[in-house]
Protein backbone atom coordinates (compact mmCIF):
# COMPACT_ATOMS: atom_id res chain seq x y z
CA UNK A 1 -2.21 1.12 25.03
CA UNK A 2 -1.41 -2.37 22.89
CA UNK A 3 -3.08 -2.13 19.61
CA UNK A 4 -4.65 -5.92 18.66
CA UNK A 5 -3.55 -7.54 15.54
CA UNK A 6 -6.69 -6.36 13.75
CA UNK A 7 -6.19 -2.72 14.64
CA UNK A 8 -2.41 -3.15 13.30
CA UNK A 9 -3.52 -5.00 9.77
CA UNK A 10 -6.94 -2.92 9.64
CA UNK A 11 -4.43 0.65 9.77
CA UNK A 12 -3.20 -0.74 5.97
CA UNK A 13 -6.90 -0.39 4.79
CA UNK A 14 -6.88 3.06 3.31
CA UNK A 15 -3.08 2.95 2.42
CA UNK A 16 -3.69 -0.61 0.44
CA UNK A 17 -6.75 1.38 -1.06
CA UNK A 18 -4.65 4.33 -2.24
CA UNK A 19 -1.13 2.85 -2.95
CA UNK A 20 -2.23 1.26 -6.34
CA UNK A 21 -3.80 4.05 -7.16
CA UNK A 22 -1.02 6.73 -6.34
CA UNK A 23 2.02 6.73 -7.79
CA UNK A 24 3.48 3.96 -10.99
CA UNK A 25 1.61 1.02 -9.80
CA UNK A 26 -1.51 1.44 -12.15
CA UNK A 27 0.63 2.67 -14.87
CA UNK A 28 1.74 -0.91 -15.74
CA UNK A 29 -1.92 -1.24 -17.21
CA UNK A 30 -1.50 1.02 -19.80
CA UNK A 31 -1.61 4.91 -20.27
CA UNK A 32 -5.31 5.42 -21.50
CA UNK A 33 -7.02 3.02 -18.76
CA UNK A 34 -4.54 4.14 -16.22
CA UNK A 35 -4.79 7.92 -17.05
CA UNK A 36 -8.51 7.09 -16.73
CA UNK A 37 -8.64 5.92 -14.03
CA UNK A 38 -5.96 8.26 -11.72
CA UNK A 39 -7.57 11.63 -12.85
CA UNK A 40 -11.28 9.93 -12.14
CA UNK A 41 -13.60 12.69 -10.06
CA UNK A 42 -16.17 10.36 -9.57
CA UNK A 43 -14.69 6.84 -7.45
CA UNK A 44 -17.92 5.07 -8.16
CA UNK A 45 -17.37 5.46 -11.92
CA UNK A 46 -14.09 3.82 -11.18
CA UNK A 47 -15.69 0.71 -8.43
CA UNK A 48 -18.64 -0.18 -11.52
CA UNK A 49 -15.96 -0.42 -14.13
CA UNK A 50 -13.15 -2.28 -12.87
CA UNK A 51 -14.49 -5.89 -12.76
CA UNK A 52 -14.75 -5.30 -16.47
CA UNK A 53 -11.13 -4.93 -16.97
CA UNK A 54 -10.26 -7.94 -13.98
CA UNK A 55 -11.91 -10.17 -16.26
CA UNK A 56 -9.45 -8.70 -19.60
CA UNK A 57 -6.62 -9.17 -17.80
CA UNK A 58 -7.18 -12.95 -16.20
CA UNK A 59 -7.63 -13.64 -20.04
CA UNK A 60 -4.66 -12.28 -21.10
CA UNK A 61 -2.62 -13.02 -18.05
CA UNK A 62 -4.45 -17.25 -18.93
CA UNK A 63 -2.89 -16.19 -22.49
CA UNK A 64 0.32 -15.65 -21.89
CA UNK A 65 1.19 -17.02 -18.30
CA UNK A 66 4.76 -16.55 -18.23
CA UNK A 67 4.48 -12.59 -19.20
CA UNK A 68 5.69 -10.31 -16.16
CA UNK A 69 4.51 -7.40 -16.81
CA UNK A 70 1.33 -8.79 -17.21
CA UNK A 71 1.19 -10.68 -14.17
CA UNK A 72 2.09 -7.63 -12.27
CA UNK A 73 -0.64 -5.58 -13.89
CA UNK A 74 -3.13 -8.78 -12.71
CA UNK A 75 -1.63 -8.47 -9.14
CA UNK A 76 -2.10 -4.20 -9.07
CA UNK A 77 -5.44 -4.01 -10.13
CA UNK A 78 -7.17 -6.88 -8.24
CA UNK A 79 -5.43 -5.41 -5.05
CA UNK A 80 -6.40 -2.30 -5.72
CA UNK A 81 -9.66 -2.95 -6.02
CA UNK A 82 -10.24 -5.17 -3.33
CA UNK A 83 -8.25 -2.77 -1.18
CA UNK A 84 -10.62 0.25 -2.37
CA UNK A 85 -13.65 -0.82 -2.96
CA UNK A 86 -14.44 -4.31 -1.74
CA UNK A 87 -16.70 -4.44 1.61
CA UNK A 88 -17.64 -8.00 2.16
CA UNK A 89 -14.37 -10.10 3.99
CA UNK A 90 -15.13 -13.30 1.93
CA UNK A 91 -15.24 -11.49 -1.77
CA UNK A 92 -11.98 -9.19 -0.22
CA UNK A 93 -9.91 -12.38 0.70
CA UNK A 94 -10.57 -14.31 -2.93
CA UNK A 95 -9.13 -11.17 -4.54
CA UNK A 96 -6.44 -10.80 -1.90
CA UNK A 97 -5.33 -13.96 -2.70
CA UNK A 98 -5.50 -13.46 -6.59
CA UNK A 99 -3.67 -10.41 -6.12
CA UNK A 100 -0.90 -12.58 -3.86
CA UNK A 101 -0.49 -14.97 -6.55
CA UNK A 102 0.05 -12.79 -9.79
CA UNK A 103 2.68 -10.54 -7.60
CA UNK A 104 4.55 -13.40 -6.57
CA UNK A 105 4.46 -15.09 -10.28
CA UNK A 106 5.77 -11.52 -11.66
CA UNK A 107 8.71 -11.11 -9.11
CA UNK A 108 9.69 -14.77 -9.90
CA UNK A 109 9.69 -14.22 -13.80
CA UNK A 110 11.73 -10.88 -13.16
CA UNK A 111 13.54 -11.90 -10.96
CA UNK A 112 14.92 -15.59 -10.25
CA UNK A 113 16.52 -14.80 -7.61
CA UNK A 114 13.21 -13.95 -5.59
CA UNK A 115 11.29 -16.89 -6.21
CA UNK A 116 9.84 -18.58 -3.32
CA UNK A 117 10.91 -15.43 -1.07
CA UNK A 118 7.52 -15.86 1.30
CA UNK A 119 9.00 -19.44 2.19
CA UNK A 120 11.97 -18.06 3.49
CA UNK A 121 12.70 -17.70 7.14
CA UNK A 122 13.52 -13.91 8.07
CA UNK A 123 16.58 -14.60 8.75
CA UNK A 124 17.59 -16.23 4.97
CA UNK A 125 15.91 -13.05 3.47
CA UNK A 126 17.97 -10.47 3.32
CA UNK A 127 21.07 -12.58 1.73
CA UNK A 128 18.57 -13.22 -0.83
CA UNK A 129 17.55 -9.63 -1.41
CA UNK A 130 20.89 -8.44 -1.47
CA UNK A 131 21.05 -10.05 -4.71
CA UNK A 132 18.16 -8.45 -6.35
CA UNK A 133 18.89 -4.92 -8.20
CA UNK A 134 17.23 -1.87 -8.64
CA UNK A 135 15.45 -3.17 -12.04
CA UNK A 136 13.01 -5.02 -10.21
CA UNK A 137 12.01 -2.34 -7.86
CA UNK A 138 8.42 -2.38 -9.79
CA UNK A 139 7.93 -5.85 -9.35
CA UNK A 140 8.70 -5.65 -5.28
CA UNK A 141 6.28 -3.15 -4.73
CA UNK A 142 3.62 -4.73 -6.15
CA UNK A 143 4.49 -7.89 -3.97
CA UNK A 144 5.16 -6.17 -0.96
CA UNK A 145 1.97 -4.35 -1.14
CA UNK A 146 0.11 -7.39 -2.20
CA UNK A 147 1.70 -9.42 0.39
CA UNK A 148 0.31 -6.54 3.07
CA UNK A 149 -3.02 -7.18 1.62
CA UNK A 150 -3.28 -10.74 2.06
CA UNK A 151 -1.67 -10.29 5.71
CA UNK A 152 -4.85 -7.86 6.41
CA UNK A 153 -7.46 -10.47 4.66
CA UNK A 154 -6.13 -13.34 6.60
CA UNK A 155 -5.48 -10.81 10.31
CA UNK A 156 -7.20 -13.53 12.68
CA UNK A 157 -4.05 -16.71 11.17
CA UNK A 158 -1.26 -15.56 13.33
CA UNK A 159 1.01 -17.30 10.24
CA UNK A 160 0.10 -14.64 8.44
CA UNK A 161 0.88 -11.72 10.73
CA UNK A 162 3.96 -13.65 11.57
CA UNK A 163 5.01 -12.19 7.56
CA UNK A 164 5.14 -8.50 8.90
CA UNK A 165 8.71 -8.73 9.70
CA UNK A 166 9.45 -10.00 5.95
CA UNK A 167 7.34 -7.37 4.49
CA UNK A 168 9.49 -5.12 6.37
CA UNK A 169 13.13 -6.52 5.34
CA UNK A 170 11.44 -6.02 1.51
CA UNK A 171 10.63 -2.22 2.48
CA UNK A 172 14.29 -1.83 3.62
CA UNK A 173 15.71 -3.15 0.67
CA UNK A 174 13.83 -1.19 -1.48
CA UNK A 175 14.79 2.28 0.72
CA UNK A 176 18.42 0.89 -0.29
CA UNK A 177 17.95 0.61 -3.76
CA UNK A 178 16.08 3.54 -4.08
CA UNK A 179 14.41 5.75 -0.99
CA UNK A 180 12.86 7.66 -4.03
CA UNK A 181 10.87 4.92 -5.86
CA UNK A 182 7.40 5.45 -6.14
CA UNK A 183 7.34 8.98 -4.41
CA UNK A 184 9.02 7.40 -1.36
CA UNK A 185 6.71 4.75 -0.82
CA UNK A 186 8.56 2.27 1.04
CA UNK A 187 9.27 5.01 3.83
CA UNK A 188 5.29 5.48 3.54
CA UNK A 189 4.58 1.62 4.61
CA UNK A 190 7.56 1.74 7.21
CA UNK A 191 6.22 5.11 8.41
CA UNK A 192 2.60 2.61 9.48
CA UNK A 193 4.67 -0.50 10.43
CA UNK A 194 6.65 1.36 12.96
CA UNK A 195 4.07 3.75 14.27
CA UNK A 196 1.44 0.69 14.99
CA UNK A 197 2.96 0.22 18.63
CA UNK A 198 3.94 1.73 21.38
CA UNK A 199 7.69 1.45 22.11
CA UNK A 200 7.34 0.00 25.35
CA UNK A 201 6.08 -2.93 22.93
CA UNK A 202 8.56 -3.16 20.10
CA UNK A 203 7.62 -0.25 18.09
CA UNK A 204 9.05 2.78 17.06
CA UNK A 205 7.26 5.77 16.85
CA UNK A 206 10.05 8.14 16.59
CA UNK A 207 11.39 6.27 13.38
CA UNK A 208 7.92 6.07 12.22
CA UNK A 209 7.53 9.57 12.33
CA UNK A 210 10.81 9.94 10.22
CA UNK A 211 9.42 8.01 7.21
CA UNK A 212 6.58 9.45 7.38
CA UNK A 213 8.03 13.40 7.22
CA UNK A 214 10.65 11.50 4.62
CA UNK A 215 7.90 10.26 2.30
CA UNK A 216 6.17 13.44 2.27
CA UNK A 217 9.41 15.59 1.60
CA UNK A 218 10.42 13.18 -1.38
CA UNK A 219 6.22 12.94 -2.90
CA UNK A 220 6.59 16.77 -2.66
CA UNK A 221 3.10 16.93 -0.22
CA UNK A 222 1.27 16.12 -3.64
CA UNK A 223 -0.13 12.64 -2.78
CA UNK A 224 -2.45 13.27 -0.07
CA UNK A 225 -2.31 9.81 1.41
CA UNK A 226 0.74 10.66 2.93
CA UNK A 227 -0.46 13.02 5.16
CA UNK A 228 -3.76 11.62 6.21
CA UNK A 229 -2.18 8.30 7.04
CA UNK A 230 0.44 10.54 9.17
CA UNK A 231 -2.63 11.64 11.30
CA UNK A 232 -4.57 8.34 11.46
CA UNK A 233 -1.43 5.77 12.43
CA UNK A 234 1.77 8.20 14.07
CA UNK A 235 -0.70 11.21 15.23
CA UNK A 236 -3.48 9.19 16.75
CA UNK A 237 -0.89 6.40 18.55
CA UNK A 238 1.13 9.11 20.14
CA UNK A 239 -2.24 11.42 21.15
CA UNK A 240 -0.76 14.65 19.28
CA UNK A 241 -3.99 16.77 18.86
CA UNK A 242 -2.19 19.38 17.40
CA UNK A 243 -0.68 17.69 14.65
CA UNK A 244 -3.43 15.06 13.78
CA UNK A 245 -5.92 18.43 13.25
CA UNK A 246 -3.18 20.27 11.20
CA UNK A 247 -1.91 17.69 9.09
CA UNK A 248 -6.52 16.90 7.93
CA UNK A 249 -6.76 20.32 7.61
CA UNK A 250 -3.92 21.09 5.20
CA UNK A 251 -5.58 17.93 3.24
CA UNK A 252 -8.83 19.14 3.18
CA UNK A 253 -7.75 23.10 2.24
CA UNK A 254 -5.63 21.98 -0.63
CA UNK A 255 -7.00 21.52 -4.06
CA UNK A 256 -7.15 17.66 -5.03
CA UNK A 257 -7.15 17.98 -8.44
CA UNK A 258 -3.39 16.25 -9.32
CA UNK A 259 -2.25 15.12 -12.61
CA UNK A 260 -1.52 11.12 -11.96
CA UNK A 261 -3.47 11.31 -8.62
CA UNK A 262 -6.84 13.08 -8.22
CA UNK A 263 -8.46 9.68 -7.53
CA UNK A 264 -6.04 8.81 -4.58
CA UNK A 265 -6.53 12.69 -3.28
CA UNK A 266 -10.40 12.49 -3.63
CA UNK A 267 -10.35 9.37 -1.77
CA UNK A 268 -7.74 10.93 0.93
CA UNK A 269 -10.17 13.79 1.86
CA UNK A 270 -13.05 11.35 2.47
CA UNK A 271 -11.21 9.94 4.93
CA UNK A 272 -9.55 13.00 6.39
CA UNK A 273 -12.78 14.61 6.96
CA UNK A 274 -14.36 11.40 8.98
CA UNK A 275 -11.20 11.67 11.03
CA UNK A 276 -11.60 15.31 11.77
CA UNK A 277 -14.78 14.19 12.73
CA UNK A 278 -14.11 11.71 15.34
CA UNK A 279 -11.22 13.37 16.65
CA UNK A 280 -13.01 14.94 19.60
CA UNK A 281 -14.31 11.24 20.59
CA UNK A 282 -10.29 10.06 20.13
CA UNK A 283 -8.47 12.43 21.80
């Protein structure tokens, strides 16, 4: 069956909510909030306090306009939080759009070469990215993942979708630079985007599947995201049963608690167990 374009940009909800949260991205805010934050039991502790520090860093960020790192912190956290805890579509597309804006502001000041990249036609990308070097791998995350954000927020412009194919180019370059980066991240997002369709519709399951295996083998099985995203986009598309139920239950036996990612684990068995749920109803 042909999954809409809101099915495709609404399977990016959980990983959008867990990438910033998993992994380097928050550590660009410094090591006491973002140690604070990642090894966080209690997620509502983390949605009250966050607005707080949204508000620090558009000061700062208004302060010193031209700073990178700064602007990249700006576009992780207000994507992150939007991503993870923000319900209503109006209030999630304002911060989608902040997030958007910072990320692309930070690549730029990193990296020259990369400015104005969204403009681009597909096909002018990847000459572009050939010239950008491993250094800035930080800085393309952020605005790839951003940039997958704002495509969700804005799922019923068919502009925006139209960006998916970018996004991807991005997510290849970085697997060339460095499949590694970020626990093997970039085979995490290419794992969804080629798993969303059937191939009979320009999809690739079978790849998807690779990344997916790929980005689990290089995170080491630690970041739980991985797996339960495995289930939800390859495992559901393709109707395995069998592996959808074993890859929840290995999430849901194994013990959360993860130095650098007990939030993004916690947040991982919520969702694995309302899968589990519902997978009688799916399948």
């Amino acid at each position: 069956m042909r999954r809409s374009a809101s099915h495709i940009i609404l399977a990016f909800s959980f990983a959008l909510a867990t990438v910033f949260a998993g992994g380097c991205s928050l550590m660009s805010l410094g090591d006491n909030l973002s140690t604070a934050v990642l090894e966080q039991k209690d997620p509502e502790i983390v949605r009250a306090g966050l607005p707080s520090y949204l508000l620090m860093l558009d000061g700062l960020i208004a302060g010193d306009p031209r700073n990178a790192a700064r602007l990249r912190s700006g576009a992780d956290l207000y994507a992150f939080y939007a991503a993870a805890f923000v319900d209503d579509p109006l209030r999630a597309k304002l911060l989608a759009d902040q997030a958007f804006d910072y990320a692309g502001r930070a690549l730029c000041r990193e990296e020259k070469a990369a400015c104005g990249l969204r403009a681009l036609p597909a096909a002018e990308m990847a000459p572009v990215l050939e010239r950008v070097d491993a250094d800035a791998l930080p800085y393309l995350m952020t605005y790839s993942t951003a940039w997958l954000l704002w495509i969700r927020q804005n799922a019923d412009d068919w502009g925006a979708l139209a960006d998916l194919p970018k996004v991807e180019l991005l997510l290849e370059r970085m697997l060339a630079l460095d499949e590694g980066f970020q626990d093997g991240r970039s085979h995490f997002y290419l794992g969804i985007l080629k798993s969303l369709r059937p191939a009979a519709f320009g999809g690739d399951p079978a790849g998807g599947r690779r990344h997916f295996e790929r980005a689990i083998a290089l995170s080491g099985g630690r970041d739980f995201s991985y797996q339960v995203e495995f289930a939800a986009t390859y495992a559901r598309a393709v109707y395995d049963r069998e592996l959808h139920d074993r890859l929840l239950r290995e999430v849901l036996a194994a013990d959360p608690e993860e130095a650098g990612r007990t939030l993004t684990n916690l947040l991982a068995r919520q969702r694995a167990e309302a899968l589990l749920a519902s997978g009688e109803a799916y399948f």
